[in-house]
C-alpha atoms as a PDB file:
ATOM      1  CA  UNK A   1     -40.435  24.795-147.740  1.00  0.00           C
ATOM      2  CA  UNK A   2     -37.861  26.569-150.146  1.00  0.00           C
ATOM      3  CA  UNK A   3     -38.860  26.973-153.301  1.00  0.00           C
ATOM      4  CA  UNK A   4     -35.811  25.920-155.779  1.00  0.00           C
ATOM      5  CA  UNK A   5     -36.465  27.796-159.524  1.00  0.00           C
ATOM      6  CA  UNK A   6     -35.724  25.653-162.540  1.00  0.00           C
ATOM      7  CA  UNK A   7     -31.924  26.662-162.809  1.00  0.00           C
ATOM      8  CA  UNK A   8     -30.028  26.468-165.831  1.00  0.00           C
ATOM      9  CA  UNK A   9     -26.175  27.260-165.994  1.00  0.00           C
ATOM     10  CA  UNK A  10     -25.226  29.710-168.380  1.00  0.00           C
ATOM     11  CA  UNK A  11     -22.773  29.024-171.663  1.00  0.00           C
ATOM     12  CA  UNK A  12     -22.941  32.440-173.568  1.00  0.00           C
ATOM     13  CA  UNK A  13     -21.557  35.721-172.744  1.00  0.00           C
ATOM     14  CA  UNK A  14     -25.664  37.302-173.175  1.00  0.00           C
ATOM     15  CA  UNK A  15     -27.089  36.670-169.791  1.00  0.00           C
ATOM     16  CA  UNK A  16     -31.158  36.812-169.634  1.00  0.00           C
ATOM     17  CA  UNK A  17     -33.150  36.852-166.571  1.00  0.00           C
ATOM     18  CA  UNK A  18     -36.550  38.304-167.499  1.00  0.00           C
ATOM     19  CA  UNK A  19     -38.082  36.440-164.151  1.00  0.00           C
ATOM     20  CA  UNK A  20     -35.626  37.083-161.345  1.00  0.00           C
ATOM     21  CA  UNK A  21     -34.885  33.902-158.878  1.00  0.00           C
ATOM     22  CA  UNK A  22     -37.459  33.479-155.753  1.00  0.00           C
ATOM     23  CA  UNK A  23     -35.988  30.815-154.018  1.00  0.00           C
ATOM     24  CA  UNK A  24     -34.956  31.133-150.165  1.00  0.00           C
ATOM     25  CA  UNK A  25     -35.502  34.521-148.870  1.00  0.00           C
ATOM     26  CA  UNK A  26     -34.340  36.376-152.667  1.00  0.00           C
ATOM     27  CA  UNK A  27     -36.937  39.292-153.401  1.00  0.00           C
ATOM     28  CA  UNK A  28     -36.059  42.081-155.282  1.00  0.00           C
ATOM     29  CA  UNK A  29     -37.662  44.786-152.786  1.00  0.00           C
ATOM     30  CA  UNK A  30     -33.806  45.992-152.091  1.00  0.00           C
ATOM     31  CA  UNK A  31     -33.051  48.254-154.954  1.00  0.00           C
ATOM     32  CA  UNK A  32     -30.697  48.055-157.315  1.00  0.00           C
ATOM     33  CA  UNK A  33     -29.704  44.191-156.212  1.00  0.00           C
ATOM     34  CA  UNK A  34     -28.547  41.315-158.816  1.00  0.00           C
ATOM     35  CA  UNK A  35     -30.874  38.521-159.352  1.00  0.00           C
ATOM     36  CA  UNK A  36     -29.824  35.815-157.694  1.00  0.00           C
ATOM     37  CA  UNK A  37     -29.133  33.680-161.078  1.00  0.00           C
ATOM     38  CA  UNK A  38     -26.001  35.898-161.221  1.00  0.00           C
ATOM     39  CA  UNK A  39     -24.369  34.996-158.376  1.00  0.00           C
ATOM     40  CA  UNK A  40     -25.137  31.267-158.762  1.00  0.00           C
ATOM     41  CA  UNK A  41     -23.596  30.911-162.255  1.00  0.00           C
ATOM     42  CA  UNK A  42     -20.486  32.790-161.089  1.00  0.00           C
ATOM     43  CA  UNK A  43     -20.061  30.455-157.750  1.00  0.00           C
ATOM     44  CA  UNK A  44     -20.584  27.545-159.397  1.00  0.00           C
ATOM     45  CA  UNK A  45     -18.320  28.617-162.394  1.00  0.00           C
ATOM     46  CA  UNK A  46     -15.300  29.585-160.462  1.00  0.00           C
ATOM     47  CA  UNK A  47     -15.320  27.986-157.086  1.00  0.00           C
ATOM     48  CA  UNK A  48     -15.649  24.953-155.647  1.00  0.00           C
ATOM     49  CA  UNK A  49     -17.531  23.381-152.739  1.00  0.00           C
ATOM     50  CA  UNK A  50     -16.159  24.749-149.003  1.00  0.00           C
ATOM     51  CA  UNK A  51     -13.801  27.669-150.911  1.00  0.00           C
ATOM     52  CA  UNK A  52     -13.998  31.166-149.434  1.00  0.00           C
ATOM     53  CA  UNK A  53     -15.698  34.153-151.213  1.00  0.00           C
ATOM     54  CA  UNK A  54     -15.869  37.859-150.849  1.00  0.00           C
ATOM     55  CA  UNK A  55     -18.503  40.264-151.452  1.00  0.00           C
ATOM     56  CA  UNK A  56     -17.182  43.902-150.828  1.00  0.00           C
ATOM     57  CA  UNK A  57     -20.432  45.435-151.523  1.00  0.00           C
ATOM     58  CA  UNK A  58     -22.738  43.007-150.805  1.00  0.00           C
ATOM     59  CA  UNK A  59     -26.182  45.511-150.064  1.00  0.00           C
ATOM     60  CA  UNK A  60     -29.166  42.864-149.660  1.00  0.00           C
ATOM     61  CA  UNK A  61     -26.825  39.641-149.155  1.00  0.00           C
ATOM     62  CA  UNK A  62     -27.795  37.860-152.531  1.00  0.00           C
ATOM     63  CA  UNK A  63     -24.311  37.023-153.184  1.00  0.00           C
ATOM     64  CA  UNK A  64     -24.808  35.260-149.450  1.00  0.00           C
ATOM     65  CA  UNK A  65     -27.808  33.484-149.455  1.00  0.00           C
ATOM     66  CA  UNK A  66     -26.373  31.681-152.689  1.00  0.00           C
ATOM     67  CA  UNK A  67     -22.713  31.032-151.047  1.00  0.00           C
ATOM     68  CA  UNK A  68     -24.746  29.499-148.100  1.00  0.00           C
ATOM     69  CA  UNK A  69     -27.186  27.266-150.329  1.00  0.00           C
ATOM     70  CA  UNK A  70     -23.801  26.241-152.591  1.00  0.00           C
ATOM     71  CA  UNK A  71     -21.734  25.057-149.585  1.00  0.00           C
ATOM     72  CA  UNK A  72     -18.903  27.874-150.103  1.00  0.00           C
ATOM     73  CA  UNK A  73     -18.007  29.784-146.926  1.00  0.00           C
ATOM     74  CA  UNK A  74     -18.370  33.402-147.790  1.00  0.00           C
ATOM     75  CA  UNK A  75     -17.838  37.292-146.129  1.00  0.00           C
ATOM     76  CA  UNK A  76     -19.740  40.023-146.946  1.00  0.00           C
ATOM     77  CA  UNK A  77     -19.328  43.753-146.383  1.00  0.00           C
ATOM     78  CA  UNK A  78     -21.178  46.853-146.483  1.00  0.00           C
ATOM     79  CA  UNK A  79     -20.279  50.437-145.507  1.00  0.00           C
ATOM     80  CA  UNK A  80     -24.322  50.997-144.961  1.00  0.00           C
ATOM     81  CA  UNK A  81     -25.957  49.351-141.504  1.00  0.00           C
ATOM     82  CA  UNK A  82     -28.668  48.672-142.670  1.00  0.00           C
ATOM     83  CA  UNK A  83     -27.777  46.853-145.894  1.00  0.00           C
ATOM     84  CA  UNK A  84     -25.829  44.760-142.695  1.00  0.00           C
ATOM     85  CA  UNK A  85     -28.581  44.189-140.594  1.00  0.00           C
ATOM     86  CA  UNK A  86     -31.023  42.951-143.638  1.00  0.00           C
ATOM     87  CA  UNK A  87     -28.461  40.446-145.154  1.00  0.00           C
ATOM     88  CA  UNK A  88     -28.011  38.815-141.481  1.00  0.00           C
ATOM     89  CA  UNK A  89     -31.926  38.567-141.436  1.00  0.00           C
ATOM     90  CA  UNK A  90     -31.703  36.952-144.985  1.00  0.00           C
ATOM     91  CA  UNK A  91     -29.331  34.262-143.992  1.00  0.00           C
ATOM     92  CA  UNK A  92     -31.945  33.308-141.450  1.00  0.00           C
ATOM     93  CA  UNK A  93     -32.709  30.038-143.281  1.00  0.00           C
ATOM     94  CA  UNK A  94     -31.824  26.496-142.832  1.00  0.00           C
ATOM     95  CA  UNK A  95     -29.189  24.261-145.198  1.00  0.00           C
ATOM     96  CA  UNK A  96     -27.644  20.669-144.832  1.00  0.00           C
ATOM     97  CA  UNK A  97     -23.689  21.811-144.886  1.00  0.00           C
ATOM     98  CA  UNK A  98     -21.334  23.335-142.913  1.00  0.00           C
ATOM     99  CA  UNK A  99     -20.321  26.873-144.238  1.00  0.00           C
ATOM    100  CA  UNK A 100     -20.286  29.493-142.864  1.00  0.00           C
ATOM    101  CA  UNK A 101     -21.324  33.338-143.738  1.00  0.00           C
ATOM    102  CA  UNK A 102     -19.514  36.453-142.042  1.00  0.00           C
ATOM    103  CA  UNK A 103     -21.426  40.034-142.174  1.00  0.00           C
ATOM    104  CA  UNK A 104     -19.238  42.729-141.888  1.00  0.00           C
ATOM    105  CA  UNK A 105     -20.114  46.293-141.789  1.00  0.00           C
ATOM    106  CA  UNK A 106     -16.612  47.980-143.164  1.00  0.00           C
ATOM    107  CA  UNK A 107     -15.589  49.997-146.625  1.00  0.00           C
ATOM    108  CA  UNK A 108     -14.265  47.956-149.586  1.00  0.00           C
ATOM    109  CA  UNK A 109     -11.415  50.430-149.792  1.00  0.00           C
ATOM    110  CA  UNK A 110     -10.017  48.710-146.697  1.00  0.00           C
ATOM    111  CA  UNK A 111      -9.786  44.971-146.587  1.00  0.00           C
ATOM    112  CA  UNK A 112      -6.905  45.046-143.697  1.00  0.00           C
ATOM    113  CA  UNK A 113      -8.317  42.782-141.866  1.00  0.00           C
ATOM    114  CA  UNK A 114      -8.128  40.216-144.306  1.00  0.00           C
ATOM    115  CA  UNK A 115      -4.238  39.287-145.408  1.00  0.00           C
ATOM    116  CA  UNK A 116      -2.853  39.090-148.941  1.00  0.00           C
ATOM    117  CA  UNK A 117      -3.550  36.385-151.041  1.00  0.00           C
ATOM    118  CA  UNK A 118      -6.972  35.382-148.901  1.00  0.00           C
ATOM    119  CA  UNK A 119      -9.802  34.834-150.888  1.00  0.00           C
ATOM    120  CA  UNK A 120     -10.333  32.109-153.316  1.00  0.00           C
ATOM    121  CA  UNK A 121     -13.382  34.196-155.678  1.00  0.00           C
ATOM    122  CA  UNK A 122     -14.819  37.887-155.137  1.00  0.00           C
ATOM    123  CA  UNK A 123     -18.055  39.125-156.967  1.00  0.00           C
ATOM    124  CA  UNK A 124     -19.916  42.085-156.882  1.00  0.00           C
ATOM    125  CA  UNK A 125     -22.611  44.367-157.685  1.00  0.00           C
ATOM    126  CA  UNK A 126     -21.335  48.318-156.712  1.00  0.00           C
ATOM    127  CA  UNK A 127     -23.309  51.577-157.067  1.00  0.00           C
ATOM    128  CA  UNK A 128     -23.457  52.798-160.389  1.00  0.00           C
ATOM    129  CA  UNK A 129     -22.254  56.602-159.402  1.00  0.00           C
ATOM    130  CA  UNK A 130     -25.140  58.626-157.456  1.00  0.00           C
ATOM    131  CA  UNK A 131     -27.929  56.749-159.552  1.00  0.00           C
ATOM    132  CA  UNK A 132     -29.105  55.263-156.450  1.00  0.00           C
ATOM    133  CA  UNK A 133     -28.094  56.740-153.050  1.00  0.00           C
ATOM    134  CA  UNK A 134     -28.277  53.603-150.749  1.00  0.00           C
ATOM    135  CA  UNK A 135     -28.060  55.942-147.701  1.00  0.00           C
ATOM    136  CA  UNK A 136     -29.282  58.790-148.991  1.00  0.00           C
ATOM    137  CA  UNK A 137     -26.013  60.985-148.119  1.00  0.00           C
ATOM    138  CA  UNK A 138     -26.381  60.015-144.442  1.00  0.00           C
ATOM    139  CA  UNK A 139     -22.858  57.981-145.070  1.00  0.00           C
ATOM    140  CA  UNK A 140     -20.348  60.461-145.954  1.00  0.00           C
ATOM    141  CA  UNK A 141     -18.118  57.718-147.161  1.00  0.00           C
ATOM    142  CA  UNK A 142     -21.013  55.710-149.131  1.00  0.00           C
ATOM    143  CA  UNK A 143     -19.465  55.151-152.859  1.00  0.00           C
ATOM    144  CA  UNK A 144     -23.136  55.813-154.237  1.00  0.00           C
ATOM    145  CA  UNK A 145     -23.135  59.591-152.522  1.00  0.00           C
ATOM    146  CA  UNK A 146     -20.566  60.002-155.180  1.00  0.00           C
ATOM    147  CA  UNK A 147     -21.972  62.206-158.130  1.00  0.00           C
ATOM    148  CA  UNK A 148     -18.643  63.403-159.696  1.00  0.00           C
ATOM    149  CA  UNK A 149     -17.088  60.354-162.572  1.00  0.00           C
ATOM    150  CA  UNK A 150     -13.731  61.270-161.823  1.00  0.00           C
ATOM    151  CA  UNK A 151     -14.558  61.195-157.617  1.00  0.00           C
ATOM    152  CA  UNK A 152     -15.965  58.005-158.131  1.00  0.00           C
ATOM    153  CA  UNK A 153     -13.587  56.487-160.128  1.00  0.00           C
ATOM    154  CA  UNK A 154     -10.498  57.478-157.669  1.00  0.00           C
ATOM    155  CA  UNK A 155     -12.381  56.375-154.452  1.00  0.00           C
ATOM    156  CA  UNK A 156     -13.183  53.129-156.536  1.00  0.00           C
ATOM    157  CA  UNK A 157      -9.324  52.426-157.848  1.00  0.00           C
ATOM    158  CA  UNK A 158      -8.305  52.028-153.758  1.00  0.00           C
ATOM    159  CA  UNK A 159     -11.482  49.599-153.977  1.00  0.00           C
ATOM    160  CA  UNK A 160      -9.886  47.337-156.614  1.00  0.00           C
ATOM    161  CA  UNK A 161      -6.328  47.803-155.049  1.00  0.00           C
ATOM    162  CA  UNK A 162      -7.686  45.832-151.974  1.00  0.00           C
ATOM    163  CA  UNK A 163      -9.715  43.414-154.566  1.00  0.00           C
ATOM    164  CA  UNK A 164      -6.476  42.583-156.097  1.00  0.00           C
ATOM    165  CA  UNK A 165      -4.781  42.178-152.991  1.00  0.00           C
ATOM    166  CA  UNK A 166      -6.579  40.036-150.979  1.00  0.00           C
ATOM    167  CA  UNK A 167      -7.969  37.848-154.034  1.00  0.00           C
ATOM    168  CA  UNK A 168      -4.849  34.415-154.381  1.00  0.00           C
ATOM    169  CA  UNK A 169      -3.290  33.740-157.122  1.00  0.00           C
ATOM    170  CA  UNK A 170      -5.034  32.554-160.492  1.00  0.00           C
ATOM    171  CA  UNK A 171      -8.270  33.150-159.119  1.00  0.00           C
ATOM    172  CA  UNK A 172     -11.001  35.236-160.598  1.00  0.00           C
ATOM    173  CA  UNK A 173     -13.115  38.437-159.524  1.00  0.00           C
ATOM    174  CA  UNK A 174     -16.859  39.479-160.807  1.00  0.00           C
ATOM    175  CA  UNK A 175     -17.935  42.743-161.160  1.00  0.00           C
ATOM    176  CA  UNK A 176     -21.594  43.726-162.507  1.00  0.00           C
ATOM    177  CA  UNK A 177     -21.314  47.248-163.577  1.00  0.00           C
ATOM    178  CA  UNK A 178     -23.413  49.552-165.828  1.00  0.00           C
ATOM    179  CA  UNK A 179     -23.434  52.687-167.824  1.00  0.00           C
ATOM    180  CA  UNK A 180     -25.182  56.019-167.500  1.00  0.00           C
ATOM    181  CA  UNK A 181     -26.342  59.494-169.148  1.00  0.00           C
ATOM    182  CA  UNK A 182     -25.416  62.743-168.919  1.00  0.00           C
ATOM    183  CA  UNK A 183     -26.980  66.014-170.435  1.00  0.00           C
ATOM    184  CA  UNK A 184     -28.480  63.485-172.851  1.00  0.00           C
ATOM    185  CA  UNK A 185     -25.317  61.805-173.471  1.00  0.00           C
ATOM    186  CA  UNK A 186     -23.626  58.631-173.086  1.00  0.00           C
ATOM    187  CA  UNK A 187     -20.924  58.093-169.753  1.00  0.00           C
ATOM    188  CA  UNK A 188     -19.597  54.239-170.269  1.00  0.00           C
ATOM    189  CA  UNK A 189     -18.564  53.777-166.429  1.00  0.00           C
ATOM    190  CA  UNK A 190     -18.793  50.235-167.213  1.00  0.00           C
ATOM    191  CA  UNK A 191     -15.664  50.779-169.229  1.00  0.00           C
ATOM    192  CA  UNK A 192     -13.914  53.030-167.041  1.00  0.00           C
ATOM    193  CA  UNK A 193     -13.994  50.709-163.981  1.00  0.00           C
ATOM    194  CA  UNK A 194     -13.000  48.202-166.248  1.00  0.00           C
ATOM    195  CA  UNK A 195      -9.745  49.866-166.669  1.00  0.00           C
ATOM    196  CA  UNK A 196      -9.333  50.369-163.164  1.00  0.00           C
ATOM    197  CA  UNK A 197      -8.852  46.418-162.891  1.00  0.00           C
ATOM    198  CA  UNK A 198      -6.547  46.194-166.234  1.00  0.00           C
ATOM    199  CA  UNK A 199      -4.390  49.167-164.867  1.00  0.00           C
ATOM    200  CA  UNK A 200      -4.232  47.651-161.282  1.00  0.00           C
ATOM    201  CA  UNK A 201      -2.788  43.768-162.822  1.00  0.00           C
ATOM    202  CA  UNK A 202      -5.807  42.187-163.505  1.00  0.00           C
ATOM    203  CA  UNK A 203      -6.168  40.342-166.653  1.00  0.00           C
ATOM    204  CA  UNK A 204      -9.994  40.706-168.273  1.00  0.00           C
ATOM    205  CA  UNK A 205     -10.711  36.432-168.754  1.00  0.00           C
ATOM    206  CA  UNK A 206     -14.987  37.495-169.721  1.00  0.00           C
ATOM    207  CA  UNK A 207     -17.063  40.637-170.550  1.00  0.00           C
ATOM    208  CA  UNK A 208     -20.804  39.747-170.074  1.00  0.00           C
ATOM    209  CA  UNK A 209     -23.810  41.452-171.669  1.00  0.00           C
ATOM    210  CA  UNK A 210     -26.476  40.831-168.737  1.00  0.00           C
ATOM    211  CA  UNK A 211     -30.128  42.642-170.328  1.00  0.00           C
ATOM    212  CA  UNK A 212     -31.835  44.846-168.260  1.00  0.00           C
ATOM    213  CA  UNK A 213     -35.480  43.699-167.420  1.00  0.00           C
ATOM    214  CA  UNK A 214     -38.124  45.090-165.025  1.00  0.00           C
ATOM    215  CA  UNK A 215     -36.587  48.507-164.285  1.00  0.00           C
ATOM    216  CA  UNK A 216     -38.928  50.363-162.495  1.00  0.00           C
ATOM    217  CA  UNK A 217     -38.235  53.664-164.095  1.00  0.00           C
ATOM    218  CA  UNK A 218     -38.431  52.041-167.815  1.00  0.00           C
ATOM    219  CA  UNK A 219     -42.023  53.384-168.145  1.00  0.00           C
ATOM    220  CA  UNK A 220     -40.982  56.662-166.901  1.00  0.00           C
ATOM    221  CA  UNK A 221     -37.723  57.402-169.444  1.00  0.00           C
ATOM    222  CA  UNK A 222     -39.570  55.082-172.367  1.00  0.00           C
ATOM    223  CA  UNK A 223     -42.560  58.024-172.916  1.00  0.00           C
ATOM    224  CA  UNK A 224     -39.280  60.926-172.734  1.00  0.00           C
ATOM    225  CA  UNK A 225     -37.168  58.668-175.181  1.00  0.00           C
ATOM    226  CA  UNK A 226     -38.311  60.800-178.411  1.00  0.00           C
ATOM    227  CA  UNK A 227     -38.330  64.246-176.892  1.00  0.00           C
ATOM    228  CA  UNK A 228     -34.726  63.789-175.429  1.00  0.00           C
ATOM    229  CA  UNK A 229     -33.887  61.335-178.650  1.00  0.00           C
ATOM    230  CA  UNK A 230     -31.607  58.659-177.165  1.00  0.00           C
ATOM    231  CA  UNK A 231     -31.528  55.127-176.857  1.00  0.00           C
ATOM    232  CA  UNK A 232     -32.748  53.666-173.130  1.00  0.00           C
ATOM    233  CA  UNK A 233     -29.791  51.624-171.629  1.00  0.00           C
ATOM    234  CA  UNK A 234     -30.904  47.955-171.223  1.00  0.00           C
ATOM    235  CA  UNK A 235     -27.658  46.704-170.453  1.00  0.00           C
ATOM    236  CA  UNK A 236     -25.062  46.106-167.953  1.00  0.00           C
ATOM    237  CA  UNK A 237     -21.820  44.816-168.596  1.00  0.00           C
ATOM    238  CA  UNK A 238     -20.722  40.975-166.280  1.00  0.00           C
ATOM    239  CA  UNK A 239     -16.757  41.558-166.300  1.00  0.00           C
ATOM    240  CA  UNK A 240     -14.484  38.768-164.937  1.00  0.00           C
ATOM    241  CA  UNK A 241     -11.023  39.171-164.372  1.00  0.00           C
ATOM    242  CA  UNK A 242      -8.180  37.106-163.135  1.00  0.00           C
ATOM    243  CA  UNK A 243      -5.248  37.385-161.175  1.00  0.00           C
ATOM    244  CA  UNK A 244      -1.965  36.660-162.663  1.00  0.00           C
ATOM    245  CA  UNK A 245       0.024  33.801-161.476  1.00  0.00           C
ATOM    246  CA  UNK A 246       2.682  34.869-159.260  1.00  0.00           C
ATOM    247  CA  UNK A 247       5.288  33.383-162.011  1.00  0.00           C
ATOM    248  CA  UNK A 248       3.340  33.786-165.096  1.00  0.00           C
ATOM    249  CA  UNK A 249       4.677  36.057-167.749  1.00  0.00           C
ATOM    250  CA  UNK A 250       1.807  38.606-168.534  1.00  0.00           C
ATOM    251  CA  UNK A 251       3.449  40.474-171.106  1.00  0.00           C
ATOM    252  CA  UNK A 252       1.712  38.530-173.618  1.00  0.00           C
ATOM    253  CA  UNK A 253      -1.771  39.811-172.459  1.00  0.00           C
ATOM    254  CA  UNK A 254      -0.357  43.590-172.870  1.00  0.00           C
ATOM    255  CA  UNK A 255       0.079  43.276-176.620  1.00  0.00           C
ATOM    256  CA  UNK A 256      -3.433  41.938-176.664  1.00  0.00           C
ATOM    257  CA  UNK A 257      -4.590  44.785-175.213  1.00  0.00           C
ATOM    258  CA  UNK A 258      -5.924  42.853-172.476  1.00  0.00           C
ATOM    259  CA  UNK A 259      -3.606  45.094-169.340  1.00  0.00           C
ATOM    260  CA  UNK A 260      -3.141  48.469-169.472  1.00  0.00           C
ATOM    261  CA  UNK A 261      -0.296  47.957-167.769  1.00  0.00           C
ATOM    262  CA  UNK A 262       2.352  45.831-166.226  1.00  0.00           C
ATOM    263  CA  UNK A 263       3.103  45.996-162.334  1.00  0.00           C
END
């Protein structure tokens, strides 16, 4: 018997989860994964029943498991086996519809299999630099091996150059993405990627606030807080962008300062 959590859409940009979704086969045991509330507001926000979704980076399969309860057909890649091999265990469960899930193991730098215009919604939850090493440097070409900002960032631009690509017309593209420290001070990565999607032709439609809760090293950094004085990061940042019409005039979202530039 699945379990079903009392769901409630969200209608502010301050997203809350302090209890994480248990429904299906979601657990939190795979680090670093979204809960699966994320996901569900996003599907149900910006697709519709039997449309086709991407997950580039899709580690545990959350974004999956909820394309699969939801009726959307869905694909999911990861560069890491066994990140593969869990989310096709994860999908074992039964639904009345007809979609259908494909597991991929591949690099979101290269979507060539999949032809322009493609996909009808893509979300996503990437590494956040080196903070955790999903295959522990076994995978040369594993984003989250990456320890250098400006490495990361460049790897991560031919990322969103595929996103934008394969992603149709007018549809939309979620990215959960947080910040970091270093030598005590504060790297906003959350903004840099974000730039990487205005530069590239995206236009920004939402920017989230999603609160941190149930970090397992929040105990750890709370009791160092005062001898390293800074403020603990308990938040990540929810963007959604959209692709531009193919005839729309954009230039109006320049002066807003909402591209960073025009293609």
């Amino acid at each position: 018997m699945i379990n079903l959590d009392i769901f409630c859409p969200e209608t502010t940009t301050v997203w809350s989860f302090p209890e994480r979704g248990t429904w299906a086969t979601h657990n939190p045991k795979y680090r670093g994964n979204w809960a699966p509330q994320i996901p569900k507001n996003l599907i149900l926000k910006y697709t519709n029943e039997n449309d086709l979704i991407l997950d580039p980076m899709m580690g545990a399969g959350t974004t999956l498991i909820e394309a699969k309860f939801l009726n959307r057909n869905a694909v999911g890649i990861d560069i890491n086996k066994n990140a593969v091999e869990l989310t096709k265990k994860n999908l074992l469960f039964d639904v009345k519809n007809n979609s259908i899930q494909e597991v991929v193991e591949g690099d979101a730098r290269d979507l060539s299999k999949f032809s322009n215009d493609y996909f009808d919604f893509i979300l996503t939850h990437p590494p956040y630099l080196n903070i955790i090493k999903y295959s522990e440097g076994k995978i040369a070409e594993d984003l989250s091996n990456i320890s250098s900002l400006n490495k990361f960032l460049n790897e991560f631009k031919v990322a969103v150059k595929e996103m934008y690509r394969v992603l149709k017309p007018n549809k939309y593209c979620a990215i959960l993405i947080g910040d970091t420290r270093r030598r005590k001070h504060y790297v906003p990565l959350a903004y840099r990627v974000m730039d990487l999607f205005l530069s590239e032709g995206f236009i920004l439609k939402e920017d989230i606030i999603k609160t941190q809760h149930n970090c397992k090293a929040t105990p750890r950094w709370s009791s160092m807080v005062s001898n390293y004085d800074f403020y603990l990061i308990m938040h990540e940042h929810l963007f959604i962008f959209r692709k531009p019409d193919i005839d729309e005039d954009i230039s109006i979202f320049k002066d807003s300062c909402l591209l960073t530039s025009l293609n």
